[in-house]
C-alpha atoms as a PDB file:
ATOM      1  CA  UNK A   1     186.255 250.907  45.565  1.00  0.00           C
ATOM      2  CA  UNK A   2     187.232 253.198  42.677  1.00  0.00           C
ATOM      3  CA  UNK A   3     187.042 256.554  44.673  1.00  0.00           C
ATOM      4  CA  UNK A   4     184.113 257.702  43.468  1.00  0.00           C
ATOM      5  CA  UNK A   5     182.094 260.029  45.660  1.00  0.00           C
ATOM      6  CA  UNK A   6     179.637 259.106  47.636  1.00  0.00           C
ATOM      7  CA  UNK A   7     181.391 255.267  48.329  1.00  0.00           C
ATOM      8  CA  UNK A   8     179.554 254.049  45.643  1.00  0.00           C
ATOM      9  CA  UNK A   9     180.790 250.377  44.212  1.00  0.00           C
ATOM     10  CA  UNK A  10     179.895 249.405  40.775  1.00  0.00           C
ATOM     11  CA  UNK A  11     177.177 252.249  40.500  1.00  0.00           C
ATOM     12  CA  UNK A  12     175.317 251.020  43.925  1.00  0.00           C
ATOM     13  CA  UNK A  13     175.882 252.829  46.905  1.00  0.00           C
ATOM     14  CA  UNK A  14     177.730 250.740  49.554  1.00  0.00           C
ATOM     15  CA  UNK A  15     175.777 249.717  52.692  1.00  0.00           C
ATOM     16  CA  UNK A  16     177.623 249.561  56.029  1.00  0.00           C
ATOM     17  CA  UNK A  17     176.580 246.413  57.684  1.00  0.00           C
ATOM     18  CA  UNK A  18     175.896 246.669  62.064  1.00  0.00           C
ATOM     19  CA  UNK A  19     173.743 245.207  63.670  1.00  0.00           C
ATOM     20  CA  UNK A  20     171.519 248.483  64.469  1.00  0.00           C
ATOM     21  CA  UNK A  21     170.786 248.705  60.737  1.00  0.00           C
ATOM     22  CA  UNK A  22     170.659 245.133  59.794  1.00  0.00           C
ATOM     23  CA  UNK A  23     167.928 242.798  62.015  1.00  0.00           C
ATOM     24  CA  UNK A  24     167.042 239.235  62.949  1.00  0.00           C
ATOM     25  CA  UNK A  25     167.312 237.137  59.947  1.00  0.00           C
ATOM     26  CA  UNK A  26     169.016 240.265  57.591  1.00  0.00           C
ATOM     27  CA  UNK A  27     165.794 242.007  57.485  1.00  0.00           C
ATOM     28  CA  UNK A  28     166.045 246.026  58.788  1.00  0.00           C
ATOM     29  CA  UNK A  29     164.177 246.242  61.695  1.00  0.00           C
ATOM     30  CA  UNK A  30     160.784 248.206  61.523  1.00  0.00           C
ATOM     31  CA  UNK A  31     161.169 251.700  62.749  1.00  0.00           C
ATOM     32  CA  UNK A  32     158.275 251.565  65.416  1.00  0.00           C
ATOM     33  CA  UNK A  33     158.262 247.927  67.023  1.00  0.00           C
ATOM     34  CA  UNK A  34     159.767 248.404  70.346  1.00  0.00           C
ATOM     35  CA  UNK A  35     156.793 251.620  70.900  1.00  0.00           C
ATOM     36  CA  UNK A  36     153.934 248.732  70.071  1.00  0.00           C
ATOM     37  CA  UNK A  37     155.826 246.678  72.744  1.00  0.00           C
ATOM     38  CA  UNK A  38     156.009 249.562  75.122  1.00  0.00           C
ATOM     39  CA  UNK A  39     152.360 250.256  74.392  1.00  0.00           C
ATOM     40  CA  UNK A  40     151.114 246.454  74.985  1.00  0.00           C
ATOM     41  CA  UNK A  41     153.768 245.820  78.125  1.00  0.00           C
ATOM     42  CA  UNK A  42     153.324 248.832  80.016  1.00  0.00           C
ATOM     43  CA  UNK A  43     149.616 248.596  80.845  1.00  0.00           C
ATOM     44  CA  UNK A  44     149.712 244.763  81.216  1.00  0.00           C
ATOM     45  CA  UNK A  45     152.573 245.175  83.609  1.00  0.00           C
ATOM     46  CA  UNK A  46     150.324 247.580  85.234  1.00  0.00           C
ATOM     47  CA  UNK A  47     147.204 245.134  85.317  1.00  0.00           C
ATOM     48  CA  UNK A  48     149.579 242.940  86.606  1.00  0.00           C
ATOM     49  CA  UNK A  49     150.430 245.004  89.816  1.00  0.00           C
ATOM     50  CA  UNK A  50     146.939 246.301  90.089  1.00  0.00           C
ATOM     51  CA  UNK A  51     145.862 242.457  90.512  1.00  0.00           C
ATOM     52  CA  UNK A  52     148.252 241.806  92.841  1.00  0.00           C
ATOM     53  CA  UNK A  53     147.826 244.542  95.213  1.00  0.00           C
ATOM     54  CA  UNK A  54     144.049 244.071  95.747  1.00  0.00           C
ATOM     55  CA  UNK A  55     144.487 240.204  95.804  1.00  0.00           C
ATOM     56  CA  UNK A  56     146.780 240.742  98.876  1.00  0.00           C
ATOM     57  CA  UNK A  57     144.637 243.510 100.176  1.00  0.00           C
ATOM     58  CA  UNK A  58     141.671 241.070 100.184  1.00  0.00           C
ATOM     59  CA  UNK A  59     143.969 238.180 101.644  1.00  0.00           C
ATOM     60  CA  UNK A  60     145.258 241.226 104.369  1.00  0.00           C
ATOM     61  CA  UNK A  61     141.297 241.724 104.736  1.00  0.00           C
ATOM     62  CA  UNK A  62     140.416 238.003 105.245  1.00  0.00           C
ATOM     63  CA  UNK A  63     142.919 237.559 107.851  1.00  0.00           C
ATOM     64  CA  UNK A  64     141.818 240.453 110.038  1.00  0.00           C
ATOM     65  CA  UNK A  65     138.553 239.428 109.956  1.00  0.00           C
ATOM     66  CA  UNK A  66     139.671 235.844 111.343  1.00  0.00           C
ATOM     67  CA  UNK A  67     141.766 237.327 113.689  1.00  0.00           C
ATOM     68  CA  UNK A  68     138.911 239.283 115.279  1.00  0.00           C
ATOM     69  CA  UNK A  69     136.811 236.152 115.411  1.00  0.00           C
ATOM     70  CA  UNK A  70     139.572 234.149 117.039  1.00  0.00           C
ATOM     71  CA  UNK A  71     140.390 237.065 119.289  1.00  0.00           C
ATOM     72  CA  UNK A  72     136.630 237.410 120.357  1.00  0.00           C
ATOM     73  CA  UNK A  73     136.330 233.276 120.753  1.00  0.00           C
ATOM     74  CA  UNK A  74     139.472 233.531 122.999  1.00  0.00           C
ATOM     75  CA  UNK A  75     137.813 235.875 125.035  1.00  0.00           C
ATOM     76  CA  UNK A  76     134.724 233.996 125.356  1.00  0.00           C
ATOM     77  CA  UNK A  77     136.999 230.985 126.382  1.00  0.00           C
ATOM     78  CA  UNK A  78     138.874 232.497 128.599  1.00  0.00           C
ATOM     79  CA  UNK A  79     135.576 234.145 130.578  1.00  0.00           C
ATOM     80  CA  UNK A  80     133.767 230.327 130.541  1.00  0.00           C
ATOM     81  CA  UNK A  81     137.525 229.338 132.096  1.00  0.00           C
ATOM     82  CA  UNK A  82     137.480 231.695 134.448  1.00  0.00           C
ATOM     83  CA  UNK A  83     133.671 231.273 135.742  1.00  0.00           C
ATOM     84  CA  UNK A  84     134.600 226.999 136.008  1.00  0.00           C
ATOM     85  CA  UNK A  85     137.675 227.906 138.211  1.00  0.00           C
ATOM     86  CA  UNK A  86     135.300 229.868 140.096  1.00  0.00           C
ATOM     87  CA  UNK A  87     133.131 226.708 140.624  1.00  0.00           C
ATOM     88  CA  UNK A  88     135.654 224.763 141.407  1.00  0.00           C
ATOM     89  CA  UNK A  89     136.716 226.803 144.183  1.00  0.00           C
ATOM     90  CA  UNK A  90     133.407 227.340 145.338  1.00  0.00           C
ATOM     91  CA  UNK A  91     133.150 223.564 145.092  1.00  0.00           C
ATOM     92  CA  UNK A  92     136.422 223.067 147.637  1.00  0.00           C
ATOM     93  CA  UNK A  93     135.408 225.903 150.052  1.00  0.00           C
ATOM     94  CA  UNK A  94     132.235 225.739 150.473  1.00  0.00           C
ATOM     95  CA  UNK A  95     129.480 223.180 151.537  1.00  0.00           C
ATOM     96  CA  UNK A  96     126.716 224.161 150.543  1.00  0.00           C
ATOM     97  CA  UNK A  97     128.113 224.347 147.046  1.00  0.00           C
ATOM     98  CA  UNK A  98     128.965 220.895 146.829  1.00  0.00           C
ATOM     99  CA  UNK A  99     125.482 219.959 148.207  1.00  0.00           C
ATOM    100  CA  UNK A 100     123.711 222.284 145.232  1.00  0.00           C
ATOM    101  CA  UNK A 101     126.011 220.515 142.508  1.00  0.00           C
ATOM    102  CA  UNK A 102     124.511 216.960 144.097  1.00  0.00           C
ATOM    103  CA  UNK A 103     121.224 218.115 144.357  1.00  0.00           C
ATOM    104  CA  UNK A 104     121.293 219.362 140.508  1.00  0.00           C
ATOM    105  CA  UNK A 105     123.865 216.869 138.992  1.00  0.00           C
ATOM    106  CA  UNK A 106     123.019 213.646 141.079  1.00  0.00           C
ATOM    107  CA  UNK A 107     119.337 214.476 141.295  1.00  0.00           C
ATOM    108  CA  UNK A 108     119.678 213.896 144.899  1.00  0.00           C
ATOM    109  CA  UNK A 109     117.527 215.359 148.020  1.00  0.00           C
ATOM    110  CA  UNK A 110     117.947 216.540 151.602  1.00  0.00           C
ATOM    111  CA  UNK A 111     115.698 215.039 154.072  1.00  0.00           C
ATOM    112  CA  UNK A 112     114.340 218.273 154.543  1.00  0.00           C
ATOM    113  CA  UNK A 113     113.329 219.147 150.769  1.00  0.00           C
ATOM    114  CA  UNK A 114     110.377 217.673 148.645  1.00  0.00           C
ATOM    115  CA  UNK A 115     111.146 216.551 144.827  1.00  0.00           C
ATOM    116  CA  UNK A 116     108.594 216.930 142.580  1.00  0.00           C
ATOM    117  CA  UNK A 117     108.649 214.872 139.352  1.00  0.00           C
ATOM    118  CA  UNK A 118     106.755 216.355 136.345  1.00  0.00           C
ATOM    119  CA  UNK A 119     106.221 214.121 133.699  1.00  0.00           C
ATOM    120  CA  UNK A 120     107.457 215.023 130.249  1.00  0.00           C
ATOM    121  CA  UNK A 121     105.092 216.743 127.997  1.00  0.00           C
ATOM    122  CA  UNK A 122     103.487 214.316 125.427  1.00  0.00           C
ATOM    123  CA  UNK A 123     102.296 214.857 122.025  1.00  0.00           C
ATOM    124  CA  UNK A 124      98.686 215.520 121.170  1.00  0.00           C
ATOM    125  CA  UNK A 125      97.031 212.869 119.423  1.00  0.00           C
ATOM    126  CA  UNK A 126      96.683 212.832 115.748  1.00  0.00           C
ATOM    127  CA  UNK A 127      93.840 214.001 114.500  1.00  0.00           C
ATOM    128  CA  UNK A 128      92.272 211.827 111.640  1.00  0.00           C
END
């Protein structure tokens, strides 16, 4: 360095080497990369999120559905349930209960009653 103005060296002008000026590989870096970045990350990152929320609105969707089905079978359960205990204590109590659920069940008569037996319907004959 001979003084010259300017900091010029042999007639060039001297370059100050960092790593802001100088990039990857000793090539300068281009002045608008990191904006065509910003412009392709910034809406995928957004499709991302977008995706996400209505795939776990859907799932949030699915399962309250299913819970009102399971809900409503639970109900319908627990109404059957109740009607059986019902039976059961009509069953213990009471005797003309328990002679009903023979009668139906058993296919059993009182001397008093008459029993009809209706033959099962049968199927017309073929025509030819």
């Amino acid at each position: 360095m001979s003084g010259s103005p300017g900091g010029e060296r042999g007639g060039r002008p001297a370059r100050a080497w960092s790593p802001a000026v100088v990039g990857v590989g000793g090539a300068a870096p281009r002045a608008g990369a990191w904006r065509r970045w910003l412009w392709l990350g910034v809406p995928l990152l957004a499709c991302l999120v977008t995706w996400g929320w209505w795939r776990g609105a859907v799932s949030v969707r699915e399962s309250r559905r299913e819970l009102a089905e399971l809900v409503e079978r639970r109900d319908r359960l627990q109404e059957g349930n109740r009607a059986l205990a019902r039976e059961v204590e009509a069953l213990r109590r009471e005797r003309e209960a328990r002679a009903r659920a023979a009668r139906e069940t058993l296919d059993v008569v009182s001397p008093a009653e008459v029993l009809v037996v209706v033959p099962p319907p049968t199927a017309p004959p073929a025509r030819r």
